[in-house]
C-alpha atoms as a PDB file:
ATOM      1  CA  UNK A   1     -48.391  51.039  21.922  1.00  0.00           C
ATOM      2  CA  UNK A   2     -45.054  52.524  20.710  1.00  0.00           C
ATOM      3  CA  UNK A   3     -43.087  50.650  24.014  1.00  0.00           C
ATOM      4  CA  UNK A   4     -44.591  47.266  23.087  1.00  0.00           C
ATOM      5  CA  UNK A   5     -43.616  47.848  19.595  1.00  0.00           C
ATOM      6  CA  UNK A   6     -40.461  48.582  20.706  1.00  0.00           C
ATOM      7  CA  UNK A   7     -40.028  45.529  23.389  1.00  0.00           C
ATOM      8  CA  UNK A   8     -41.229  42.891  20.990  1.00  0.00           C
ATOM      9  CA  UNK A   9     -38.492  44.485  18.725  1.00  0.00           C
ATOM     10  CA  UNK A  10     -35.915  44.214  21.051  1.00  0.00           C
ATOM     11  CA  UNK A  11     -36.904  40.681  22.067  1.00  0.00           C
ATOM     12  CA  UNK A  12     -36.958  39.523  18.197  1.00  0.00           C
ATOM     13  CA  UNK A  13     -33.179  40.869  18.010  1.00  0.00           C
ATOM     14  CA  UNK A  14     -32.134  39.148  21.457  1.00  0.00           C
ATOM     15  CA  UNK A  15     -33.718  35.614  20.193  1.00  0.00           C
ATOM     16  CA  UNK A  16     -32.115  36.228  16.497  1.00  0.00           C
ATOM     17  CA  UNK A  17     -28.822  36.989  18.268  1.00  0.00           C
ATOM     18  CA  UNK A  18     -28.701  33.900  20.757  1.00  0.00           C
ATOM     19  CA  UNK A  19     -29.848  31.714  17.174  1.00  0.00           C
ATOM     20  CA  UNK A  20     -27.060  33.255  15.641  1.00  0.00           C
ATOM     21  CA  UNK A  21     -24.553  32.461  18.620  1.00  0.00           C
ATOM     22  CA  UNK A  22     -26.148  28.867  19.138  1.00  0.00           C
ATOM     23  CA  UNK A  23     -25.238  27.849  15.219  1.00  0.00           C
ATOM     24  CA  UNK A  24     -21.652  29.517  15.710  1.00  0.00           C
ATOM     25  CA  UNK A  25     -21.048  27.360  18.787  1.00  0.00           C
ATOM     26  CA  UNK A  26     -22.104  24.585  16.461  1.00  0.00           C
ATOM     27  CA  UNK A  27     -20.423  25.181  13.628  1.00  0.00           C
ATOM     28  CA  UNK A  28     -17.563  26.021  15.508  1.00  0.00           C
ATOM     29  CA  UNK A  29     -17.494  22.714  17.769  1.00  0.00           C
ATOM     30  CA  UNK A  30     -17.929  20.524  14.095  1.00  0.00           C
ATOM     31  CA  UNK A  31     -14.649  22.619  13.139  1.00  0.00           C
ATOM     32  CA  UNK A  32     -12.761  21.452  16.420  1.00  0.00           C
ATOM     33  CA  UNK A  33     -13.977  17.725  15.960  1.00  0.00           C
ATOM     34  CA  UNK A  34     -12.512  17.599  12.319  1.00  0.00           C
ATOM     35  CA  UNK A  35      -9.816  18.796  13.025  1.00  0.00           C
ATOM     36  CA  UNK A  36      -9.075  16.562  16.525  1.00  0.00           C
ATOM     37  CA  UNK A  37     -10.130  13.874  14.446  1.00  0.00           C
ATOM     38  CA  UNK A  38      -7.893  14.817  11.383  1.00  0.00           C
ATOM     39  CA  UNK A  39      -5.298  15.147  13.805  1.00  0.00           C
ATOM     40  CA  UNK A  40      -5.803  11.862  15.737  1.00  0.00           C
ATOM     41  CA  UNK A  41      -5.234  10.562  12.271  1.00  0.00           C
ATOM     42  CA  UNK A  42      -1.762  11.418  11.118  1.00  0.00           C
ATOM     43  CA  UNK A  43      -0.101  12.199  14.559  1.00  0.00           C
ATOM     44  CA  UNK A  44       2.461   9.968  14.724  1.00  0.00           C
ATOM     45  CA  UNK A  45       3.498   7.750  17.576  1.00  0.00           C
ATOM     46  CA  UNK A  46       5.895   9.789  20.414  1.00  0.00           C
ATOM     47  CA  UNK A  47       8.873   8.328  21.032  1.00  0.00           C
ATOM     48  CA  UNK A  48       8.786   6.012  24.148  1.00  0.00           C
ATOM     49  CA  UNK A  49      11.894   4.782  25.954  1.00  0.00           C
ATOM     50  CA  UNK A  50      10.285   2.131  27.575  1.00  0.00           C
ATOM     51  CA  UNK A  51      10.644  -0.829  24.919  1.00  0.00           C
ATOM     52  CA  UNK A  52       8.016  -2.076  22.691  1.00  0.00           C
ATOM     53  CA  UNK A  53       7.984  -3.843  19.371  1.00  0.00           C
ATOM     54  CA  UNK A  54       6.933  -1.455  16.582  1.00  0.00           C
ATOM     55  CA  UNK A  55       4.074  -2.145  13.921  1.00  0.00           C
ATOM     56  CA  UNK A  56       4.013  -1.372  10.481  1.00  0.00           C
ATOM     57  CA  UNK A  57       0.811  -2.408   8.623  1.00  0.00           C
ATOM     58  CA  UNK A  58       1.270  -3.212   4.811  1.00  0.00           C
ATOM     59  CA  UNK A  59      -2.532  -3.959   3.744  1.00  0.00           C
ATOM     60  CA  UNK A  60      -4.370  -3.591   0.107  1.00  0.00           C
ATOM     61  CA  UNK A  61      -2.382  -3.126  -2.841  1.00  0.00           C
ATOM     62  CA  UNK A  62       0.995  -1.666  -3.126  1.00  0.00           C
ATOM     63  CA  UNK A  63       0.731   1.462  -5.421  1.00  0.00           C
ATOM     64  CA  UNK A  64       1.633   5.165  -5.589  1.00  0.00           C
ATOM     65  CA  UNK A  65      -1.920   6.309  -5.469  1.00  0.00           C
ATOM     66  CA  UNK A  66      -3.422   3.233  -2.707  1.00  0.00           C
ATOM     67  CA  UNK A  67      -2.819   3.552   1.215  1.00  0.00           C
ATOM     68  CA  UNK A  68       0.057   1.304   1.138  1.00  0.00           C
ATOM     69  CA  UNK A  69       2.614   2.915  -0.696  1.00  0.00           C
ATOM     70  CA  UNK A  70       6.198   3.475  -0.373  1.00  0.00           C
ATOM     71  CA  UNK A  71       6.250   6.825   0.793  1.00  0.00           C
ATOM     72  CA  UNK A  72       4.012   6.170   4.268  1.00  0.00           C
ATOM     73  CA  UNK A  73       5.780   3.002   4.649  1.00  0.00           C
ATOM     74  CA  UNK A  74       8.955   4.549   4.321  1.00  0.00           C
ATOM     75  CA  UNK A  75       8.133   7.767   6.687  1.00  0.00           C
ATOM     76  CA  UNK A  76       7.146   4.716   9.293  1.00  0.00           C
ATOM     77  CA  UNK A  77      10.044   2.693   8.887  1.00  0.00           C
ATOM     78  CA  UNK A  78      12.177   5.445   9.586  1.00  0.00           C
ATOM     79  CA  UNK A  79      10.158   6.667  12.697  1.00  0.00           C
ATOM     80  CA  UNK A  80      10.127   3.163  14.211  1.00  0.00           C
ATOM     81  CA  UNK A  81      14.060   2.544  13.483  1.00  0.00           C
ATOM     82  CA  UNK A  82      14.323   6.339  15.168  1.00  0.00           C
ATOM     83  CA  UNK A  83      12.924   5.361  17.909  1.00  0.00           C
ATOM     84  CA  UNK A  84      15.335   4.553  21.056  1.00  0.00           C
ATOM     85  CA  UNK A  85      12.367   2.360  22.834  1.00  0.00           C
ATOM     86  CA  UNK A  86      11.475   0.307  19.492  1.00  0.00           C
ATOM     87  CA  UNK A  87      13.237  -3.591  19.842  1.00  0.00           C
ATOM     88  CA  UNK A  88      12.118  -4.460  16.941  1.00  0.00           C
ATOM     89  CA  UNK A  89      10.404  -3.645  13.506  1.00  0.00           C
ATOM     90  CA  UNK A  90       7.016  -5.915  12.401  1.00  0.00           C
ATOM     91  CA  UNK A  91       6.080  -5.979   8.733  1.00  0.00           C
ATOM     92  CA  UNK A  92       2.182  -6.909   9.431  1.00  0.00           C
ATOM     93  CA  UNK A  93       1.040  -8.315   5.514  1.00  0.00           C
ATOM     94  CA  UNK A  94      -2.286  -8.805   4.202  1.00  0.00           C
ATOM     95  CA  UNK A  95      -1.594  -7.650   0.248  1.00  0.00           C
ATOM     96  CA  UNK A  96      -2.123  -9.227  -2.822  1.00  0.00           C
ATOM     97  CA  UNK A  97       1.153  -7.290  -4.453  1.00  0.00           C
ATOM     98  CA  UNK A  98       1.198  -3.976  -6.495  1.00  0.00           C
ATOM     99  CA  UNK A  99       3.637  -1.924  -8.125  1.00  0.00           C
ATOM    100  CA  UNK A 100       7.596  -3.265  -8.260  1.00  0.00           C
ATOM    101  CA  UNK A 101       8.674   0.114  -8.172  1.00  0.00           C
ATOM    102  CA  UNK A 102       6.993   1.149  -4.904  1.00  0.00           C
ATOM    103  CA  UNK A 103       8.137  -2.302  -3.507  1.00  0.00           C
ATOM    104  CA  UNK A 104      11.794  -2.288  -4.612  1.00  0.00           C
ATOM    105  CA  UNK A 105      11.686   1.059  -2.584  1.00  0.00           C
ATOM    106  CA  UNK A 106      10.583   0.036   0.783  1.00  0.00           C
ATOM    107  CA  UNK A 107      12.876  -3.185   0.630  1.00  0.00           C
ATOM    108  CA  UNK A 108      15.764  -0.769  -0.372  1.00  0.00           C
ATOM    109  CA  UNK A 109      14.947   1.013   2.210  1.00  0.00           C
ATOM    110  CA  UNK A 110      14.287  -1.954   4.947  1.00  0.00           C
ATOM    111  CA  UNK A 111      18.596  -3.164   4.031  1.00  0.00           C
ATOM    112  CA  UNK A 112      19.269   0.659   4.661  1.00  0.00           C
ATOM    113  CA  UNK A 113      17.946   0.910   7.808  1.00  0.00           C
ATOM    114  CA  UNK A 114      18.720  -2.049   9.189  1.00  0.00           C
ATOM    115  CA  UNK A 115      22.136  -1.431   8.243  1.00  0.00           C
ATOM    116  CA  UNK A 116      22.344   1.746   9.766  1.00  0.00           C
ATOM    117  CA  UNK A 117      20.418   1.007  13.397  1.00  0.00           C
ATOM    118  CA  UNK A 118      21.215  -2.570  13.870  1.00  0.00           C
ATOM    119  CA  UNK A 119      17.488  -3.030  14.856  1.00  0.00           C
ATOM    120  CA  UNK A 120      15.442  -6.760  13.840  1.00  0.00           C
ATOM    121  CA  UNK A 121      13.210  -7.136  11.103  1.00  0.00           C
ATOM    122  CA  UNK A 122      10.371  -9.242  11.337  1.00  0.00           C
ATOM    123  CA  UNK A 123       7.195  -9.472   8.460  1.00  0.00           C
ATOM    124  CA  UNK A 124       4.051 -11.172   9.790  1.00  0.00           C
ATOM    125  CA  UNK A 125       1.508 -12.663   7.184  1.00  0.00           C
ATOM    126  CA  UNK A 126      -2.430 -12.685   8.140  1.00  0.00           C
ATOM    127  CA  UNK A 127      -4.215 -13.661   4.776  1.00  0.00           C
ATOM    128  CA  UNK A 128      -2.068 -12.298   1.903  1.00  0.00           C
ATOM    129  CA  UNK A 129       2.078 -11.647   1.089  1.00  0.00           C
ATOM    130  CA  UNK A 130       2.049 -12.245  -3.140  1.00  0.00           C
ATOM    131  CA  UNK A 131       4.712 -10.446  -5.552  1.00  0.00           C
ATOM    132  CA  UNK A 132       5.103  -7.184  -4.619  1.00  0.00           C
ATOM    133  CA  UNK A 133       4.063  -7.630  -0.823  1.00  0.00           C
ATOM    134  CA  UNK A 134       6.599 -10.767  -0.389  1.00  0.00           C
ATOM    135  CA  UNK A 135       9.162  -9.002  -2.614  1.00  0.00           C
ATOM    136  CA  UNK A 136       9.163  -6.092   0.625  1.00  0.00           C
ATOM    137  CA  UNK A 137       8.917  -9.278   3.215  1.00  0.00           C
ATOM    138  CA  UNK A 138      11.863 -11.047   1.155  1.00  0.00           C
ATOM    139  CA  UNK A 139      13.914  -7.871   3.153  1.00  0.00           C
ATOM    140  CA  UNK A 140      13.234  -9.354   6.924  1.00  0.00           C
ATOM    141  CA  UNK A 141      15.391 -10.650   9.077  1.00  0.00           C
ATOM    142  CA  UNK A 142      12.276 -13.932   9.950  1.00  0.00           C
ATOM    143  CA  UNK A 143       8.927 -14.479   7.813  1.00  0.00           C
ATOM    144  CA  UNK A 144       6.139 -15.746  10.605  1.00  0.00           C
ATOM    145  CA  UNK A 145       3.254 -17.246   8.356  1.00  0.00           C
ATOM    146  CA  UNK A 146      -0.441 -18.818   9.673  1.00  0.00           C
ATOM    147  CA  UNK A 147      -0.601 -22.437   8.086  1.00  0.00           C
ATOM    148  CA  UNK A 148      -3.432 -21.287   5.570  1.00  0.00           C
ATOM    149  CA  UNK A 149      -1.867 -17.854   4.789  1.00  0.00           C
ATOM    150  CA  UNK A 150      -0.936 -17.288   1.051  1.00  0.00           C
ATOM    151  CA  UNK A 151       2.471 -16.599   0.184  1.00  0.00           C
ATOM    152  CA  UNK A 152       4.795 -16.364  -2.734  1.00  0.00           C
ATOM    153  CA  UNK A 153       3.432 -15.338  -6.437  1.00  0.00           C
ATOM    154  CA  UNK A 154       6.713 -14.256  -7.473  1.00  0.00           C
ATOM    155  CA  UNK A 155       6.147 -13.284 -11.092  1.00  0.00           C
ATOM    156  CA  UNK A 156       5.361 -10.425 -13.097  1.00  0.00           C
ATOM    157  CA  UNK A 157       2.090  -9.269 -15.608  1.00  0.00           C
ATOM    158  CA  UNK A 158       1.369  -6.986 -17.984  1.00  0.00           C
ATOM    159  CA  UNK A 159      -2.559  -6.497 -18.240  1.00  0.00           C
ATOM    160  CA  UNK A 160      -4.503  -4.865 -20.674  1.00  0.00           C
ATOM    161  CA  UNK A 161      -7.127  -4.728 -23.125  1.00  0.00           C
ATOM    162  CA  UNK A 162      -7.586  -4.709 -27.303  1.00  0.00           C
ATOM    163  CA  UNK A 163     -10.725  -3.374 -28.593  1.00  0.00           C
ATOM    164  CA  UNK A 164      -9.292  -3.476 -32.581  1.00  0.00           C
ATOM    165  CA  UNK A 165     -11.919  -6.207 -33.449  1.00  0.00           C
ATOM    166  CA  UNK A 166     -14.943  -4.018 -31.387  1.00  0.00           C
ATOM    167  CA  UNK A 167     -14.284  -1.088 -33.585  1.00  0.00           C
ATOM    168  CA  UNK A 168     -14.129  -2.832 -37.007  1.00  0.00           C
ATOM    169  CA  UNK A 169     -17.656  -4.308 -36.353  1.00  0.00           C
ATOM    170  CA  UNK A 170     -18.614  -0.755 -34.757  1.00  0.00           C
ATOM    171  CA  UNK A 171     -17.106   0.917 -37.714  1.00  0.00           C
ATOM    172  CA  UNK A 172     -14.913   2.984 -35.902  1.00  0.00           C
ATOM    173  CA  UNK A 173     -11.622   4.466 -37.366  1.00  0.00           C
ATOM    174  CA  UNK A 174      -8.879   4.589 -34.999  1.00  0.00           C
ATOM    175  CA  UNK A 175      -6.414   8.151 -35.728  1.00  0.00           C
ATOM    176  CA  UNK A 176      -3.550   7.934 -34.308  1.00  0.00           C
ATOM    177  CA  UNK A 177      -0.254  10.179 -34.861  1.00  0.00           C
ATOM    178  CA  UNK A 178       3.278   9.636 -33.646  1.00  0.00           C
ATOM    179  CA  UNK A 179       6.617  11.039 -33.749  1.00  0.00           C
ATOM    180  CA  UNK A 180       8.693   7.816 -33.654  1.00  0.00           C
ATOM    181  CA  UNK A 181       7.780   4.481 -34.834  1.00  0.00           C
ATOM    182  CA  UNK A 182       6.754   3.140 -31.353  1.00  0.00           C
ATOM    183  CA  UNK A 183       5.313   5.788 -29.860  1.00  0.00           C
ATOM    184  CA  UNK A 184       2.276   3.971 -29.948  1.00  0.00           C
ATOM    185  CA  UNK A 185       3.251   1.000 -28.447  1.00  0.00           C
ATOM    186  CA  UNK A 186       0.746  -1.167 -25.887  1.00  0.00           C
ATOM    187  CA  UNK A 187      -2.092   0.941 -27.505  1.00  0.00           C
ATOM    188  CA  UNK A 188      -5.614  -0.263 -26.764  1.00  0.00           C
ATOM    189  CA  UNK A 189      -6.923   0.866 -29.999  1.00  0.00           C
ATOM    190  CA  UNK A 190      -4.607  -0.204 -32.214  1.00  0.00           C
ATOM    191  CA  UNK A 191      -3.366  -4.358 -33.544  1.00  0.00           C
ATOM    192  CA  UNK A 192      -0.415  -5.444 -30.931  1.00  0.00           C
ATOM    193  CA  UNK A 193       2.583  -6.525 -33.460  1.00  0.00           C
ATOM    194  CA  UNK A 194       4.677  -9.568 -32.731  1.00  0.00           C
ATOM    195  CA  UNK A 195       7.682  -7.200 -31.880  1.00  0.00           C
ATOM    196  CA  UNK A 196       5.752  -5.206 -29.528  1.00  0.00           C
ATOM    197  CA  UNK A 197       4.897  -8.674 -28.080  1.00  0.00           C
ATOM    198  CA  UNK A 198       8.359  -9.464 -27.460  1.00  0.00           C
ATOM    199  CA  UNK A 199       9.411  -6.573 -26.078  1.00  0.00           C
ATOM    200  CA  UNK A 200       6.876  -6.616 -23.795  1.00  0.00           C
ATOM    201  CA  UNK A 201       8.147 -10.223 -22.569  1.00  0.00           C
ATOM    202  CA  UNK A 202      12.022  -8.966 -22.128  1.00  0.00           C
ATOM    203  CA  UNK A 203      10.426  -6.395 -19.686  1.00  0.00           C
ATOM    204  CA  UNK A 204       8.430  -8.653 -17.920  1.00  0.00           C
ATOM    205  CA  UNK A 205      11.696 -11.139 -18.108  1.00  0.00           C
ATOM    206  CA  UNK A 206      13.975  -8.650 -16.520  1.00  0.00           C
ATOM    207  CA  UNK A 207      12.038  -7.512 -13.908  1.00  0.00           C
ATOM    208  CA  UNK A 208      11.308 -11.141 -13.054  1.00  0.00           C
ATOM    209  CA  UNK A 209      14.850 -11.424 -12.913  1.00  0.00           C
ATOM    210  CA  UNK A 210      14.924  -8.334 -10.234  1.00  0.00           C
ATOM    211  CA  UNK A 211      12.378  -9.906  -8.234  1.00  0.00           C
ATOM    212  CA  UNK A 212      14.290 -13.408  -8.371  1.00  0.00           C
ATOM    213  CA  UNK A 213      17.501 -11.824  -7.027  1.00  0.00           C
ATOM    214  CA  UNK A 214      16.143  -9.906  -4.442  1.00  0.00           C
ATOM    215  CA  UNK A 215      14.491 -12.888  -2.914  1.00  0.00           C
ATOM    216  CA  UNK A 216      17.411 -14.924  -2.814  1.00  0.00           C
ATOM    217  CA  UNK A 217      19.525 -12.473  -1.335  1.00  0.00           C
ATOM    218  CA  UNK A 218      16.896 -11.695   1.438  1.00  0.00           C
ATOM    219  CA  UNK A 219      16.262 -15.698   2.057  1.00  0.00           C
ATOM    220  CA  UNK A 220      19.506 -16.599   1.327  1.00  0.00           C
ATOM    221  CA  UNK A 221      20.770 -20.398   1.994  1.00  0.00           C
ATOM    222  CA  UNK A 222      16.951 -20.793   3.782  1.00  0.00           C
ATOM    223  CA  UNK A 223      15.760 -20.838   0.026  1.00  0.00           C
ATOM    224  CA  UNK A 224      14.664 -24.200  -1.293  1.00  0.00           C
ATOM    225  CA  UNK A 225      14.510 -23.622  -4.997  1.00  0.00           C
ATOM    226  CA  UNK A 226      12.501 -26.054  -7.262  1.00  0.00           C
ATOM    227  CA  UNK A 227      11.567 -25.367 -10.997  1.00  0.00           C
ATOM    228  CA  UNK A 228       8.162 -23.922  -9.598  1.00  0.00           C
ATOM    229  CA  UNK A 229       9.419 -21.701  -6.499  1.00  0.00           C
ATOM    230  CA  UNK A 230       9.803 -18.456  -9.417  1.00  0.00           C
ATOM    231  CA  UNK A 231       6.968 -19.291 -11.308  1.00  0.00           C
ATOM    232  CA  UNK A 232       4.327 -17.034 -10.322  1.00  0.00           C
ATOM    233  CA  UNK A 233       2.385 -19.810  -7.776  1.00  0.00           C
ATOM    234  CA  UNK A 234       1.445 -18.578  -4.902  1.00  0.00           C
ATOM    235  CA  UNK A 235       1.729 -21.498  -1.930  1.00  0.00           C
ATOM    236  CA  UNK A 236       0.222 -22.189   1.727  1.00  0.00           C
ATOM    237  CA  UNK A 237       1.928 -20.669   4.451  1.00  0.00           C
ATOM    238  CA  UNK A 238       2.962 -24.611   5.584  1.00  0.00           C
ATOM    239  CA  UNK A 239       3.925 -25.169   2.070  1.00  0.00           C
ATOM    240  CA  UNK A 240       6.074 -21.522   2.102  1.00  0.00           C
ATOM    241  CA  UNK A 241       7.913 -22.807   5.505  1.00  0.00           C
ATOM    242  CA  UNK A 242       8.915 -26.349   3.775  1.00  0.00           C
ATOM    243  CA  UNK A 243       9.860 -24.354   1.085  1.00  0.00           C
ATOM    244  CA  UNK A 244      11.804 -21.408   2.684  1.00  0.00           C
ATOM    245  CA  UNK A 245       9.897 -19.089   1.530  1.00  0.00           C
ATOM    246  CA  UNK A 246       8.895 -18.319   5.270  1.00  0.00           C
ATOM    247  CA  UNK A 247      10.359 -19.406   8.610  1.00  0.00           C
ATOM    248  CA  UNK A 248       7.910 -20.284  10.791  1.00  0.00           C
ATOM    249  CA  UNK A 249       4.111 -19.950  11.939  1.00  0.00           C
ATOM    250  CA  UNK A 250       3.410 -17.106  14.341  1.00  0.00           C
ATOM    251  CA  UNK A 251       1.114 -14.098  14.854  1.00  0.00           C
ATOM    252  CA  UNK A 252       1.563 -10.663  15.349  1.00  0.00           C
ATOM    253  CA  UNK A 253       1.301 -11.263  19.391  1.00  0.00           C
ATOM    254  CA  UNK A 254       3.711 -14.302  19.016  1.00  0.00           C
ATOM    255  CA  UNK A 255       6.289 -12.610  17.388  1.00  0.00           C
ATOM    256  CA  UNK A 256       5.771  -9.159  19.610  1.00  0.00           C
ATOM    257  CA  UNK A 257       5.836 -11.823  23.101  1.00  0.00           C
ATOM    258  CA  UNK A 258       8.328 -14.966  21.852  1.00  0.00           C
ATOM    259  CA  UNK A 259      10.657 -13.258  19.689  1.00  0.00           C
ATOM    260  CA  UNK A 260      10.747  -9.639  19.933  1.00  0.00           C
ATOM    261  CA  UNK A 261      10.387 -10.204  23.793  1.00  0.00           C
ATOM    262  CA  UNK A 262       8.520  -6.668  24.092  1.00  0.00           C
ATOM    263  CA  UNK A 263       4.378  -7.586  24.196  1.00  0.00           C
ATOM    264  CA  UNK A 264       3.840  -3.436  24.261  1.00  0.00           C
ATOM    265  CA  UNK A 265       3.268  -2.938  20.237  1.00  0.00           C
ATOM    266  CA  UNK A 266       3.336   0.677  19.350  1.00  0.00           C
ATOM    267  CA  UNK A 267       1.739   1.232  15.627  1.00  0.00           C
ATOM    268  CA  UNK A 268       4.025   3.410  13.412  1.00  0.00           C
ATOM    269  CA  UNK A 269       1.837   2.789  10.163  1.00  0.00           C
ATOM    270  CA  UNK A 270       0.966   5.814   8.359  1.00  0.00           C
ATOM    271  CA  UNK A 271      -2.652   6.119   7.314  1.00  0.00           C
ATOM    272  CA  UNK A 272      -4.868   8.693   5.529  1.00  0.00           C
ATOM    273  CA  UNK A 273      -6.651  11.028   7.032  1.00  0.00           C
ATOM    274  CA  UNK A 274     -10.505  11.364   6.505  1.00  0.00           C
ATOM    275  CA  UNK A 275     -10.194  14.679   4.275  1.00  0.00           C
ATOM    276  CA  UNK A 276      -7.713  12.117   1.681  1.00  0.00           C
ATOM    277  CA  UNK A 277     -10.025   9.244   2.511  1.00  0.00           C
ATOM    278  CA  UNK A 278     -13.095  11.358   1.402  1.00  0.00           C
ATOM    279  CA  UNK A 279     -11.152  13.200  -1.761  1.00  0.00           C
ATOM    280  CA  UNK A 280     -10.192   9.779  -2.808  1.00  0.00           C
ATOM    281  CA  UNK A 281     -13.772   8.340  -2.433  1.00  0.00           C
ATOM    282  CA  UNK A 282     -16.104  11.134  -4.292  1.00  0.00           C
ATOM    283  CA  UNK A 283     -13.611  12.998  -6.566  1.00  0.00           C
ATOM    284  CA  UNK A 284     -13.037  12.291  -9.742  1.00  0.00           C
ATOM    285  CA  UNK A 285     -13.920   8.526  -9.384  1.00  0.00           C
ATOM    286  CA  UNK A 286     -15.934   8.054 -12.411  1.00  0.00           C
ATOM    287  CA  UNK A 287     -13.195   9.640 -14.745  1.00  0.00           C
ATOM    288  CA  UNK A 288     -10.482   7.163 -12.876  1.00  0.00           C
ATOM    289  CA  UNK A 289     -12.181   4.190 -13.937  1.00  0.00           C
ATOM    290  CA  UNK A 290     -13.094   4.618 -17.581  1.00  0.00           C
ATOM    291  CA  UNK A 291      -8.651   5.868 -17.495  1.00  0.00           C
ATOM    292  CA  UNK A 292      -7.922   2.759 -15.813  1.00  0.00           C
ATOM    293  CA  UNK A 293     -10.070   0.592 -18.259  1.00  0.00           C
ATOM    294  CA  UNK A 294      -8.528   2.543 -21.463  1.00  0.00           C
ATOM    295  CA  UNK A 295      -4.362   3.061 -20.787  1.00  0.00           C
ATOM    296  CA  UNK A 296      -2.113   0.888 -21.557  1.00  0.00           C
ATOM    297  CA  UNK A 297      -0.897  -1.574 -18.726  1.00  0.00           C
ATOM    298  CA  UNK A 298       2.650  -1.746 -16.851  1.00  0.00           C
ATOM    299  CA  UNK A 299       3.796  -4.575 -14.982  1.00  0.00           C
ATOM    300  CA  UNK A 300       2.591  -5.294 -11.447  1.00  0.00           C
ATOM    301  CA  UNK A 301       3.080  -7.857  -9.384  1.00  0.00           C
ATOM    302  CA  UNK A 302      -0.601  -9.443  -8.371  1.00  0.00           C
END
């Protein structure tokens, strides 16, 4: 009786331990497929000698805090400029616009390095290159448009809300203290005066007038201004050639076979991995919206 007991012990411990050494082998193999796919995500492209015509994808909107922003399209604009096999550097668009600030750093940027390496600039439009998108495009050497594409949109707004007239039929009494007699200026919550008003515009007016410049210099005597090419209308891509807002119709393949004469495309664009893909999904989403619905506004080019 007493060996039995003690075989079925020992066999109860050899099947616990191979349990326990089957869910370490699994939990260990989930670890290694993270991380190779974590990896696969942000290793960038090696540098290849044999030539090619590098991509750079500019999709969404442009903003600190969105996939496109200026610093991953910066770290792949240098990387693709670096490299001794790149021809040529392709701006693929499909954006609506964004921030000006994150834009007026990538086209910057784009003059910098084109200075520096001598290397082509071409931008490529699928669906979408508005305000802050076509202020970055603006900085190539060729726009390639489809005939239905949307370009243009070169204006500025300054969106927000007032809920003043909510909270006098809710009854509520706005408190608010400041040190400085427009501190409180764009505040949801509180009447908008007719100075605030107009200093709002002379922002709005000046970095129109940012936007305006940098597009001329980028399309330069190609440019066919007309009372409406700065208003803020956004045009077809046929419409955008006749107007010089673009150069010509042509795809990402086109360009890459036709112009850049290097059909090898190497993608440079930087894109989030899954653990900043996931944090950005189910953190604090709930608390982003109800911030985004309350604070004041800047300008953005949409």
């Amino acid at each position: 009786m007493l060996e039995k007991l003690a075989l079925a012990a020992l066999q109860e411990q050899r099947a616990a331990r191979r349990w326990r050494n089957l869910w370490r082998l699994v939990w260990l193999s989930l670890v290694l497929v993270v991380a190779w796919v974590l990896y696969r995500d942000v290793a960038p492209p090696k540098p290849s000698q044999s030539p090619h015509t590098a991509l750079i994808e500019v999709r969404g909107e442009i903003g600190p805090d969105n996939e496109a922003n200026a610093a991953n399209i910066v770290a792949a604009l240098r990387s693709a400029f670096e490299d001794p096999g790149a021809q040529a550097v392709v701006l693929l668009f499909d954006s609506p616009g964004g921030s000006p600030v994150q834009a007026g750093i990538v086209n910057d940027e784009i003059w910098r390095l084109k200075t520096l390496h001598g290397k082509p600039v071409y931008a490529v439009v699928e669906e979408t290159c508005a305000s802050a998108a076509y202020y970055i495009a603006s900085a190539a050497d060729r726009i390639y448009v489809d005939k239905a594409s949307l370009v243009g949109s070169i204006g500025v707004l300054m969106d927000g809300f007032g809920f003043t007239g909510l909270m006098e039929r809710l009854g509520i009494e706005r408190r608010l203290l400041t040190a400085g007699e427009n501190k409180g200026f764009l505040d949801p919550f509180s009447p908008q005066t007719a100075r605030h008003r107009a200093y709002a515009q002379q922002m709005l007016d000046e970095i129109h007038r940012q936007f305006i410049e940098v597009v001329r210099k980028g399309r330069g005597e190609r440019l066919q201004e007309t009372p409406e090419t700065f208003s803020g209308l956004a045009w077809t891509g046929q419409r955008a050639v006749e107007m010089g807002l673009a150069d010509d119709f042509g795809s990402l393949d086109y360009v890459a076979r036709e112009v850049v004469k290097a059909e090898d495309i190497v993608d440079y664009t930087q894109r989030e991995t899954v653990a900043e893909r996931l944090a950005r999904r189910f953190g604090s989403g709930a608390a982003e919206t109800a911030w985004r619905l309350t604070r004041s506004a800047w300008p953005v080019w949409r």
